[in-house]
PDB file of N, CA and C in Angstrom:
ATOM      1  N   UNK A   1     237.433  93.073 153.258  1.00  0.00           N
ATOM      2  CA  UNK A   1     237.598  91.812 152.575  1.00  0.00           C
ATOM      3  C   UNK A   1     236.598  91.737 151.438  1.00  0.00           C
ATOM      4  N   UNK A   2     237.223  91.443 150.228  1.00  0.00           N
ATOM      5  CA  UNK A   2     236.386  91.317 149.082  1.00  0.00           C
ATOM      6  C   UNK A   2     236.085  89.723 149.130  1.00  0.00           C
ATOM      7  N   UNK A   3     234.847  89.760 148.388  1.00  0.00           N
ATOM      8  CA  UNK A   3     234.179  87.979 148.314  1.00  0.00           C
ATOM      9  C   UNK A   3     233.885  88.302 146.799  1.00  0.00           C
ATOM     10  N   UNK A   4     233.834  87.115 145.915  1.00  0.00           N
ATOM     11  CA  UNK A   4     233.223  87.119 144.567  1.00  0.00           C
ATOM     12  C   UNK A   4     232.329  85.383 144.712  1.00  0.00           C
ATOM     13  N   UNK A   5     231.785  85.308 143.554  1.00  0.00           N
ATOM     14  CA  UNK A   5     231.535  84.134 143.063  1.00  0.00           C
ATOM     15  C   UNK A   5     230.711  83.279 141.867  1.00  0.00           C
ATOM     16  N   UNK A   6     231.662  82.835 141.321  1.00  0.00           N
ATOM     17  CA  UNK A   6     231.037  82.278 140.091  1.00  0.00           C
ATOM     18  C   UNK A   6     229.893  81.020 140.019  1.00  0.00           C
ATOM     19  N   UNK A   7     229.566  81.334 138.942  1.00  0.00           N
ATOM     20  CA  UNK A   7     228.114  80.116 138.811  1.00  0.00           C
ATOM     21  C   UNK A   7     227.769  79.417 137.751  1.00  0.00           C
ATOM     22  N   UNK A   8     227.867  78.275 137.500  1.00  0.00           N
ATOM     23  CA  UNK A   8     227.680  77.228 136.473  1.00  0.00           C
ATOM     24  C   UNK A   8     226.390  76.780 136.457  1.00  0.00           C
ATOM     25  N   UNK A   9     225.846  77.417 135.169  1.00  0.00           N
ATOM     26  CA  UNK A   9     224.517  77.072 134.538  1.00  0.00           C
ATOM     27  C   UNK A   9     224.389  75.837 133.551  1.00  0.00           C
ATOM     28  N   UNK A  10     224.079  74.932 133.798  1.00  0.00           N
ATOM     29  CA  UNK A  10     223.783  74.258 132.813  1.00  0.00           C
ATOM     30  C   UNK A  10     222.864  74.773 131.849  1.00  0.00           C
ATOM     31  N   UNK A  11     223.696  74.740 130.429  1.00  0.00           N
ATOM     32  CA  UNK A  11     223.000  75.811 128.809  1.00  0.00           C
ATOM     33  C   UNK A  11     221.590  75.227 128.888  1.00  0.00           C
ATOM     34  N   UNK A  12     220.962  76.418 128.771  1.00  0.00           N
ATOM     35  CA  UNK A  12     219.423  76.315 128.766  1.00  0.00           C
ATOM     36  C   UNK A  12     218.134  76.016 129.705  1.00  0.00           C
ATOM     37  N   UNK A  13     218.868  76.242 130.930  1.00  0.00           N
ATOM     38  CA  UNK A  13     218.030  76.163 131.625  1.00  0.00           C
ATOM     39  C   UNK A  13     218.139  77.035 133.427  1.00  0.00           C
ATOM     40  N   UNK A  14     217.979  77.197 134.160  1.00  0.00           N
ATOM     41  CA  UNK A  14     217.755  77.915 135.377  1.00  0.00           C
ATOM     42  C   UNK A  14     218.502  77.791 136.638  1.00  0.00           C
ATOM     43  N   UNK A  15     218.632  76.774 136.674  1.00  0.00           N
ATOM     44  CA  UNK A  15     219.505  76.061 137.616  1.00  0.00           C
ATOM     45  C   UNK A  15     220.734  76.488 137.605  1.00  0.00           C
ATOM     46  N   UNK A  16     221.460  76.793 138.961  1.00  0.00           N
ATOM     47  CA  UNK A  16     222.583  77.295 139.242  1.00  0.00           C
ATOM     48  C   UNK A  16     223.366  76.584 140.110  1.00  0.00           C
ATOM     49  N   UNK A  17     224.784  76.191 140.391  1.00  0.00           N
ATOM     50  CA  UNK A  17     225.628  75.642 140.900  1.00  0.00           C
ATOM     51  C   UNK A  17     226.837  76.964 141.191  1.00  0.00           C
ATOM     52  N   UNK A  18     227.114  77.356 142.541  1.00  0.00           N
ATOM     53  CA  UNK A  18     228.015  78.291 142.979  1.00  0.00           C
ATOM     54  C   UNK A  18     229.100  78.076 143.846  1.00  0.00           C
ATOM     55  N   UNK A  19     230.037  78.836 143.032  1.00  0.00           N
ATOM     56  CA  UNK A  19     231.251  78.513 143.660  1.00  0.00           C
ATOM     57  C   UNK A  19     231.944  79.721 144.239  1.00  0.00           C
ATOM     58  N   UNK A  20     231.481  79.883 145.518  1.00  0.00           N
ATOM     59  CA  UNK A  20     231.792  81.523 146.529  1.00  0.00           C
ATOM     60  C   UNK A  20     233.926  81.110 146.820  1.00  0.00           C
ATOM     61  N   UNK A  21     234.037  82.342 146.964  1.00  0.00           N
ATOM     62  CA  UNK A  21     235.793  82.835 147.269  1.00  0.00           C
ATOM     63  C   UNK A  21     235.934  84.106 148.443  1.00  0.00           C
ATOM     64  N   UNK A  22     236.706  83.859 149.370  1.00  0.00           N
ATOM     65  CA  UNK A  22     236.907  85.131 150.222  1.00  0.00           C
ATOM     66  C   UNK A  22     237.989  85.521 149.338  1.00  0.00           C
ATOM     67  N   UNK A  23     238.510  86.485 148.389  1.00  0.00           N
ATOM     68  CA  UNK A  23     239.991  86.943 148.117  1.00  0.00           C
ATOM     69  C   UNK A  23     241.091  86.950 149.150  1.00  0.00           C
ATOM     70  N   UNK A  24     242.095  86.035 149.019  1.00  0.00           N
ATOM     71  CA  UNK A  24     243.180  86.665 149.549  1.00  0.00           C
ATOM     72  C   UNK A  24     243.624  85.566 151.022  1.00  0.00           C
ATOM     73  N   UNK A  25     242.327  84.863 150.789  1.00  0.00           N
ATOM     74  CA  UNK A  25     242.540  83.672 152.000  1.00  0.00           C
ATOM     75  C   UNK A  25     242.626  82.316 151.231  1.00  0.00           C
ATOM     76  N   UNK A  26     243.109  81.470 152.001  1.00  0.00           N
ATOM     77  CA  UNK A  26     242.969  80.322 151.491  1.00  0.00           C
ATOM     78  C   UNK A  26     241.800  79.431 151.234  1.00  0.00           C
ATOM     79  N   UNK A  27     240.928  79.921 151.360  1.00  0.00           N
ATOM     80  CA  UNK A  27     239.294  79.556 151.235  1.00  0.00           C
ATOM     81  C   UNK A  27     239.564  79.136 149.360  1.00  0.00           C
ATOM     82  N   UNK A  28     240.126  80.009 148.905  1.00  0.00           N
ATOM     83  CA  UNK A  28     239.994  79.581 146.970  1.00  0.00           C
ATOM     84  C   UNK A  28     240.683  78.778 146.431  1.00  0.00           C
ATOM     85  N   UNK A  29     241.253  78.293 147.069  1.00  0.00           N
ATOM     86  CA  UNK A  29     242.188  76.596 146.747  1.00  0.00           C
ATOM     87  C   UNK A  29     240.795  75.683 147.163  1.00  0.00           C
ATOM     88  N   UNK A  30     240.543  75.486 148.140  1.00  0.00           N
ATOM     89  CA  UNK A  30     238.855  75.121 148.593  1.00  0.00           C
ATOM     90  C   UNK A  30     237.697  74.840 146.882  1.00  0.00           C
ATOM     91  N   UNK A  31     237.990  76.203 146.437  1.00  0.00           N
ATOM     92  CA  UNK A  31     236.476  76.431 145.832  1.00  0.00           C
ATOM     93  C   UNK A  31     237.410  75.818 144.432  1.00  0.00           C
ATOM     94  N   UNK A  32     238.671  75.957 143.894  1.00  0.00           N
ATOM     95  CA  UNK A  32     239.177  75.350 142.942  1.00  0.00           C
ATOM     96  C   UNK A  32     239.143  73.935 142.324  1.00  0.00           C
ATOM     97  N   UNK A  33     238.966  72.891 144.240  1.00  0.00           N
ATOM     98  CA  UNK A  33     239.341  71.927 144.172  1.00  0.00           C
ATOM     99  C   UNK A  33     237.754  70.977 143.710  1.00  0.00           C
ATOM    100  N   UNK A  34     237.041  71.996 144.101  1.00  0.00           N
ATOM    101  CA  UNK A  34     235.625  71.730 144.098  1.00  0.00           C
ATOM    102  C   UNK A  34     235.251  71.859 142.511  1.00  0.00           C
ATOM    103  N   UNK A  35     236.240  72.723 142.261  1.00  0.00           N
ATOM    104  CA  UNK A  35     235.294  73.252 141.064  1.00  0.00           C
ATOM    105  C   UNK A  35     236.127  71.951 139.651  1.00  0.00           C
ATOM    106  N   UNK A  36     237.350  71.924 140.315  1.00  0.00           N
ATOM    107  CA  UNK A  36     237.632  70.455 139.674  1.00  0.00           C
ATOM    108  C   UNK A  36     236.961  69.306 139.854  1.00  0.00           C
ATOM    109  N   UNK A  37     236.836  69.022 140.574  1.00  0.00           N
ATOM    110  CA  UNK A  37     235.598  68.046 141.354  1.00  0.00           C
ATOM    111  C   UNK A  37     234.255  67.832 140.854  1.00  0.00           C
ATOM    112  N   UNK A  38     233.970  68.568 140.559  1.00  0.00           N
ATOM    113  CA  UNK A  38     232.928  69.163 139.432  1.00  0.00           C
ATOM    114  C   UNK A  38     233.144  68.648 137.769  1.00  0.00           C
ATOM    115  N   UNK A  39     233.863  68.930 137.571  1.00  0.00           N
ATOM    116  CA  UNK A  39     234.448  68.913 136.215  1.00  0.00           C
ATOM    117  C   UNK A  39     234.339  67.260 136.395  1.00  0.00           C
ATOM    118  N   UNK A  40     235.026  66.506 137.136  1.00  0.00           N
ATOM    119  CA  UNK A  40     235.645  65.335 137.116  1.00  0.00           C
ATOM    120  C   UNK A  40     234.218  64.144 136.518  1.00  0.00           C
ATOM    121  N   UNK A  41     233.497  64.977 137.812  1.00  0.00           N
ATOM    122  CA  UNK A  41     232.235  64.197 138.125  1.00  0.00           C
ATOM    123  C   UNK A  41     230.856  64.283 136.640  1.00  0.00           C
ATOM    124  N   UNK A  42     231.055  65.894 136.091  1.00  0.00           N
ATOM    125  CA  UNK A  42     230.014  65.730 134.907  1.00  0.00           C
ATOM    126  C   UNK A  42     230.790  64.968 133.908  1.00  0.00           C
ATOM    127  N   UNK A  43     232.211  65.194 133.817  1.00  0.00           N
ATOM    128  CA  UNK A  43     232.528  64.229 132.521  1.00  0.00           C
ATOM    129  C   UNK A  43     232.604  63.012 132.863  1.00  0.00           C
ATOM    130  N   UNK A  44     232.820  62.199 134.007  1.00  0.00           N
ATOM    131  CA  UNK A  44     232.420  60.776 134.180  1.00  0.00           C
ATOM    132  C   UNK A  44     231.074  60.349 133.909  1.00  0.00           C
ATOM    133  N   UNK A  45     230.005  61.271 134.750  1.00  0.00           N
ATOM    134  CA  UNK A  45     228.241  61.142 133.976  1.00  0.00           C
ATOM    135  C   UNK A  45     228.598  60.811 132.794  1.00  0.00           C
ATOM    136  N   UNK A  46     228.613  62.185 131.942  1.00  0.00           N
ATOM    137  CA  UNK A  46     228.807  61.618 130.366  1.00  0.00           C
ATOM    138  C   UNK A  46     229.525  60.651 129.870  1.00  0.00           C
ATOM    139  N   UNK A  47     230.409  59.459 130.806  1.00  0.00           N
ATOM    140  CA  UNK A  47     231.265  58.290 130.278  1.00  0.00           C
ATOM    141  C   UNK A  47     232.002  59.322 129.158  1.00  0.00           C
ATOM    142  N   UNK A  48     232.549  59.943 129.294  1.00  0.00           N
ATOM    143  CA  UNK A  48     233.919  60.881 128.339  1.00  0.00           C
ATOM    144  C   UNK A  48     234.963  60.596 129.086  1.00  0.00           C
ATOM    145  N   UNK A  49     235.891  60.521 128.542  1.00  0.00           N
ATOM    146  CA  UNK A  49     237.707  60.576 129.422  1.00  0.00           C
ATOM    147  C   UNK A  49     238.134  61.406 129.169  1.00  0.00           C
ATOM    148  N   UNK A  50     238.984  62.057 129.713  1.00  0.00           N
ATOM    149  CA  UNK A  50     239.822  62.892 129.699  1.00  0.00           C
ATOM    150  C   UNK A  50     240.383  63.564 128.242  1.00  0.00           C
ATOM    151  N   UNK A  51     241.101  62.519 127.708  1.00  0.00           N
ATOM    152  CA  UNK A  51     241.386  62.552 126.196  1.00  0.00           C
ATOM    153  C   UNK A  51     240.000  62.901 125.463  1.00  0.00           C
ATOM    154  N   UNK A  52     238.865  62.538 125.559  1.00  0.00           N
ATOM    155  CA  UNK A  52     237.859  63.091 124.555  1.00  0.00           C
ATOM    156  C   UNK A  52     237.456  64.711 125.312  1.00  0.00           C
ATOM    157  N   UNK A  53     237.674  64.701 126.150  1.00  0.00           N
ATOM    158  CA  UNK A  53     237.106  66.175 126.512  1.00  0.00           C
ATOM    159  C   UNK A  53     238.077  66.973 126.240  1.00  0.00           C
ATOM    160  N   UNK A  54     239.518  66.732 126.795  1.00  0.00           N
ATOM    161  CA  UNK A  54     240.460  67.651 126.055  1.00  0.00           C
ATOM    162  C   UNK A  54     239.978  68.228 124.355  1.00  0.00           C
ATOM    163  N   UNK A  55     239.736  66.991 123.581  1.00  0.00           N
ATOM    164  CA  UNK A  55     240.086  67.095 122.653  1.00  0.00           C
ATOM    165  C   UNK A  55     238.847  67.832 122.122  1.00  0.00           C
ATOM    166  N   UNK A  56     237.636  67.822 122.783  1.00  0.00           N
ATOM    167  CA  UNK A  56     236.564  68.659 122.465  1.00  0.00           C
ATOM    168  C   UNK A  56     236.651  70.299 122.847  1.00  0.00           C
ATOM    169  N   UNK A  57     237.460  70.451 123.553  1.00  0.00           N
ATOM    170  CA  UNK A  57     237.283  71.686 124.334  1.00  0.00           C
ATOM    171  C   UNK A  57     238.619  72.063 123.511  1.00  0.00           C
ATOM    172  N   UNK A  58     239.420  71.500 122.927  1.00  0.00           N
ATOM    173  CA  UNK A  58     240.508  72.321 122.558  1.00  0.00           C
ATOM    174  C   UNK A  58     241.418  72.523 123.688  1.00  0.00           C
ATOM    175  N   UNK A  59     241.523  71.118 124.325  1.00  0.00           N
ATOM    176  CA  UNK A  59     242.536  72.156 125.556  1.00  0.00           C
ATOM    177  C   UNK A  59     244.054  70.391 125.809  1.00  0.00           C
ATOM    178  N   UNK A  60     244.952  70.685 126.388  1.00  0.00           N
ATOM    179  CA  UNK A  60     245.764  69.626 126.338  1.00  0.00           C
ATOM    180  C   UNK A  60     244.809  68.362 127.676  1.00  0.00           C
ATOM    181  N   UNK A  61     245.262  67.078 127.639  1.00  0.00           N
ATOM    182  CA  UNK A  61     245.080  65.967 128.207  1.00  0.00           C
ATOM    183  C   UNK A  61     245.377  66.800 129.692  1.00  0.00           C
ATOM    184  N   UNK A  62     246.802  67.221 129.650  1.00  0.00           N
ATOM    185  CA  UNK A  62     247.793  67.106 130.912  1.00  0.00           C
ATOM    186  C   UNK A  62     246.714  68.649 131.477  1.00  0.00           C
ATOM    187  N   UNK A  63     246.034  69.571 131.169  1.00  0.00           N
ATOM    188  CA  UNK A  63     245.358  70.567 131.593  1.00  0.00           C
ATOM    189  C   UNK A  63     244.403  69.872 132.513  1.00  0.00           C
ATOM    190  N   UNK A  64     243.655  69.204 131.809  1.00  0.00           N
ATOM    191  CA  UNK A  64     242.042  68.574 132.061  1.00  0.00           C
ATOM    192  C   UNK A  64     242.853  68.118 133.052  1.00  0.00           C
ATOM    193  N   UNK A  65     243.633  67.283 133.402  1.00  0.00           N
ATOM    194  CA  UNK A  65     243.863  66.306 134.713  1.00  0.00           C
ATOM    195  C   UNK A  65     244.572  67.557 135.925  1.00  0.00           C
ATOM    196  N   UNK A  66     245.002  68.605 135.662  1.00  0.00           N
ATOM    197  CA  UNK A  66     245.279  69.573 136.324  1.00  0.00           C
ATOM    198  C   UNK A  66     244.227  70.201 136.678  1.00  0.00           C
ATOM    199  N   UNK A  67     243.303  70.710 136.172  1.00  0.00           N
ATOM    200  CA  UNK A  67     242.379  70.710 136.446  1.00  0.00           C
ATOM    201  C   UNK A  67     240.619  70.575 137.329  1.00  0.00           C
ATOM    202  N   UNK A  68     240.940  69.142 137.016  1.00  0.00           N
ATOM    203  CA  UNK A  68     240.385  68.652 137.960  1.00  0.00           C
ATOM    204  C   UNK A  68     240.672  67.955 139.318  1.00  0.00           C
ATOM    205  N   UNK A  69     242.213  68.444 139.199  1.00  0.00           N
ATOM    206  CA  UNK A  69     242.820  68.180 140.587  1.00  0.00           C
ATOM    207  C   UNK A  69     243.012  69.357 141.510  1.00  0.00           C
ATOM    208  N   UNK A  70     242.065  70.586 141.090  1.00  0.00           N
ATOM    209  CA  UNK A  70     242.159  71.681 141.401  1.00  0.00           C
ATOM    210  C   UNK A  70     243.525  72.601 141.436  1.00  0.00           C
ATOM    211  N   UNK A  71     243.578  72.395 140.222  1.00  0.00           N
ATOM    212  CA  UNK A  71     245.243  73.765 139.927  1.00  0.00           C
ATOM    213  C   UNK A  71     245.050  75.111 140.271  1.00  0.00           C
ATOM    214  N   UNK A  72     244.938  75.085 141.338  1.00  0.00           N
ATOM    215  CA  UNK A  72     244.730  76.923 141.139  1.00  0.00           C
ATOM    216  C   UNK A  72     245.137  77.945 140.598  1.00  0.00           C
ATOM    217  N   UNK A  73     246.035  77.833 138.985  1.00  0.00           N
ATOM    218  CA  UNK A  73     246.705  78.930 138.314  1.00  0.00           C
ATOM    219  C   UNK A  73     245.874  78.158 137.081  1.00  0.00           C
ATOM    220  N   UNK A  74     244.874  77.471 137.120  1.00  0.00           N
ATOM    221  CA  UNK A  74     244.202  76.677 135.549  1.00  0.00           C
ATOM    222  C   UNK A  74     243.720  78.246 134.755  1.00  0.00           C
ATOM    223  N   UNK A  75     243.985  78.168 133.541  1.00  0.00           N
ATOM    224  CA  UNK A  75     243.285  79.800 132.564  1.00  0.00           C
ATOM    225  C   UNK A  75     242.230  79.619 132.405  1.00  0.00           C
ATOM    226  N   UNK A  76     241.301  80.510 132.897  1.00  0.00           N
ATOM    227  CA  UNK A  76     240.469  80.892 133.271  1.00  0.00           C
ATOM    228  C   UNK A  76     239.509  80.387 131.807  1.00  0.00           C
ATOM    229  N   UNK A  77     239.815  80.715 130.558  1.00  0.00           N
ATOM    230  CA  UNK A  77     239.646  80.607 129.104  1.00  0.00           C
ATOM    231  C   UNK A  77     239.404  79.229 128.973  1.00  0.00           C
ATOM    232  N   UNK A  78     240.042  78.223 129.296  1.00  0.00           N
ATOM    233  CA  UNK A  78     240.434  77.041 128.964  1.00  0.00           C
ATOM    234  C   UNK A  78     239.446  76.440 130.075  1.00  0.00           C
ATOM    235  N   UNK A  79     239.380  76.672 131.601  1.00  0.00           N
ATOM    236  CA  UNK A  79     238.120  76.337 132.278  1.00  0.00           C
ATOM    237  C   UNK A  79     236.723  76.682 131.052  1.00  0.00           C
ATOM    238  N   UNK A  80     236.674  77.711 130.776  1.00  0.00           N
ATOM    239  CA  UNK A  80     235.460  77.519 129.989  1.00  0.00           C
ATOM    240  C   UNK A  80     234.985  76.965 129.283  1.00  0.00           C
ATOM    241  N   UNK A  81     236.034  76.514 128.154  1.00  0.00           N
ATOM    242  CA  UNK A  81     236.005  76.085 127.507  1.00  0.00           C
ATOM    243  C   UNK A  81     235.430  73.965 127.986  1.00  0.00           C
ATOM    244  N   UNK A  82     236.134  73.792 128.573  1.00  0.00           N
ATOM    245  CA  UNK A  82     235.585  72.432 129.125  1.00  0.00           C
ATOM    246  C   UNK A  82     234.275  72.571 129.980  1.00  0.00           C
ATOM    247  N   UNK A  83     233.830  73.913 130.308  1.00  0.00           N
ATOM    248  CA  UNK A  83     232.608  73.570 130.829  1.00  0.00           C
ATOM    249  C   UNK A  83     231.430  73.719 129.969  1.00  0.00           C
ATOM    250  N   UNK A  84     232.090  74.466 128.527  1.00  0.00           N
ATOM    251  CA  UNK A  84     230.791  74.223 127.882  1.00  0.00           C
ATOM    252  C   UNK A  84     230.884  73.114 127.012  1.00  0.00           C
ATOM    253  N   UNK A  85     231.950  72.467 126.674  1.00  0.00           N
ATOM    254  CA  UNK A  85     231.801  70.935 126.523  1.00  0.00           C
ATOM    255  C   UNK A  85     230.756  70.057 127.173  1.00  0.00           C
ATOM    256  N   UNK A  86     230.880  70.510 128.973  1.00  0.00           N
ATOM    257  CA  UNK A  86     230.159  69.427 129.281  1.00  0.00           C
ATOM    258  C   UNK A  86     228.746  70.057 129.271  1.00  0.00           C
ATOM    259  N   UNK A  87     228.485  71.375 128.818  1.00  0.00           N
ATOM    260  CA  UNK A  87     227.044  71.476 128.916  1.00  0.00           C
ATOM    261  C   UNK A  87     226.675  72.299 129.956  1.00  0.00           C
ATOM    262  N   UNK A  88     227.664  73.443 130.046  1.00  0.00           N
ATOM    263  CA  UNK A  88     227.445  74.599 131.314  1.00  0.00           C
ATOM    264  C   UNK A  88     228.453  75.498 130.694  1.00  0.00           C
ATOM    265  N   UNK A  89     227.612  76.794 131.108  1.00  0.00           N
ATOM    266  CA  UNK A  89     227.868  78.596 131.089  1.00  0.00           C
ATOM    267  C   UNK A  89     228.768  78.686 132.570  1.00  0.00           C
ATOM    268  N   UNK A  90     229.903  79.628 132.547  1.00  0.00           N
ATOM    269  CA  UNK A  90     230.340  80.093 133.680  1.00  0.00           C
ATOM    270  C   UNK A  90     229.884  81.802 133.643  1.00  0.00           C
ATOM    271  N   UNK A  91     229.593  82.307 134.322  1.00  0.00           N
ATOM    272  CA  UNK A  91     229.046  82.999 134.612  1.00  0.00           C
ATOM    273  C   UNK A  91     229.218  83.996 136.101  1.00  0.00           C
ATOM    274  N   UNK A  92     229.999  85.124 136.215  1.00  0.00           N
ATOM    275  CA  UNK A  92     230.600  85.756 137.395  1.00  0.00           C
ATOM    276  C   UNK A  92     229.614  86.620 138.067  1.00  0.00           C
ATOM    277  N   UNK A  93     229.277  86.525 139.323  1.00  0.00           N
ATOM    278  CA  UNK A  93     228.577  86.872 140.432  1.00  0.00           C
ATOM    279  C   UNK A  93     228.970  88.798 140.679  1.00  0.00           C
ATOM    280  N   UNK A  94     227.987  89.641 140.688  1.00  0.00           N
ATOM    281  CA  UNK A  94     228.863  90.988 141.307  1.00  0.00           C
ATOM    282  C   UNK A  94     228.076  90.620 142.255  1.00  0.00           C
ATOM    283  N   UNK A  95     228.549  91.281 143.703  1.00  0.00           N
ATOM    284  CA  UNK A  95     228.096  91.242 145.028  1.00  0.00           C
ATOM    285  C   UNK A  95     227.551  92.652 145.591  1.00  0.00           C
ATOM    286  N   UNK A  96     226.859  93.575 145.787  1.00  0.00           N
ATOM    287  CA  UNK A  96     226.929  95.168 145.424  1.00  0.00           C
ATOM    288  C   UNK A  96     227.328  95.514 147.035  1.00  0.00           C
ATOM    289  N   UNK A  97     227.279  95.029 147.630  1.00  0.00           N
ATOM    290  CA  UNK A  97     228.359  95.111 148.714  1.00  0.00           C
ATOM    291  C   UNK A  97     229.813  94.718 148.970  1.00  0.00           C
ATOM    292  N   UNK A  98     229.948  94.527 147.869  1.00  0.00           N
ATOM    293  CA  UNK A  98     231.774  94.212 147.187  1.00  0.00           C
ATOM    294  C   UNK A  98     232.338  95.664 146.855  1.00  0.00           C
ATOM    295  N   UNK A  99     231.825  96.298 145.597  1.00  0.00           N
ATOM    296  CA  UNK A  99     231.996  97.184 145.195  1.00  0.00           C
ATOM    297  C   UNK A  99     232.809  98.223 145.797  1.00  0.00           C
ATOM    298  N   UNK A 100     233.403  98.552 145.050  1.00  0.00           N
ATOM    299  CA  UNK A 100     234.990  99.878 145.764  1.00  0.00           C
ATOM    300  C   UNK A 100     233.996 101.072 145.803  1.00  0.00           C
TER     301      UNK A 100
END
């Protein structure tokens, strides 16, 4: 069983927020919904809606609300893009006990 996991840095500083996956189980609908959840919660901090973050990140209204309802087919590109809107790096985990 492979595991990965990504990590959201807020730009410029140390602090890490992780979001672990078993491949292949349903554990990553879990870490999706979270990771929308996430999303939901820094752009409410910042008092932004939906419509202004779309429109900062370059991405549609109807994404962002998919999104943060944890879509699990969201592009991967377009997640990024709204997280460095709100002021975070995504950033992918190797595990060296993953490794083929």
């Amino acid at each position: 069983m492979h595991c990965f996991a990504l990590n959201l840095r807020p730009i410029g500083t140390d602090s890490v927020r992780t979001f672990r996956n078993t491949i292949g189980e349903e554990a990553w609908r879990v870490d999706i919904e979270a990771l929308g959840s996430f999303v939901r919660a820094q752009r409410k901090e910042r008092r932004l809606t939906q419509l202004e973050v779309a429109e900062l990140a370059d991405v549609s209204d109807r994404f962002l609300r998919e999104l943060e309802h944890g879509k699990p087919t969201a592009e991967i590109g377009k997640v990024i893009e709204v997280l460095a809107v709100l002021g975070y790096d995504l950033e992918p985990v190797v595990h060296k006990g993953d490794l083929l």
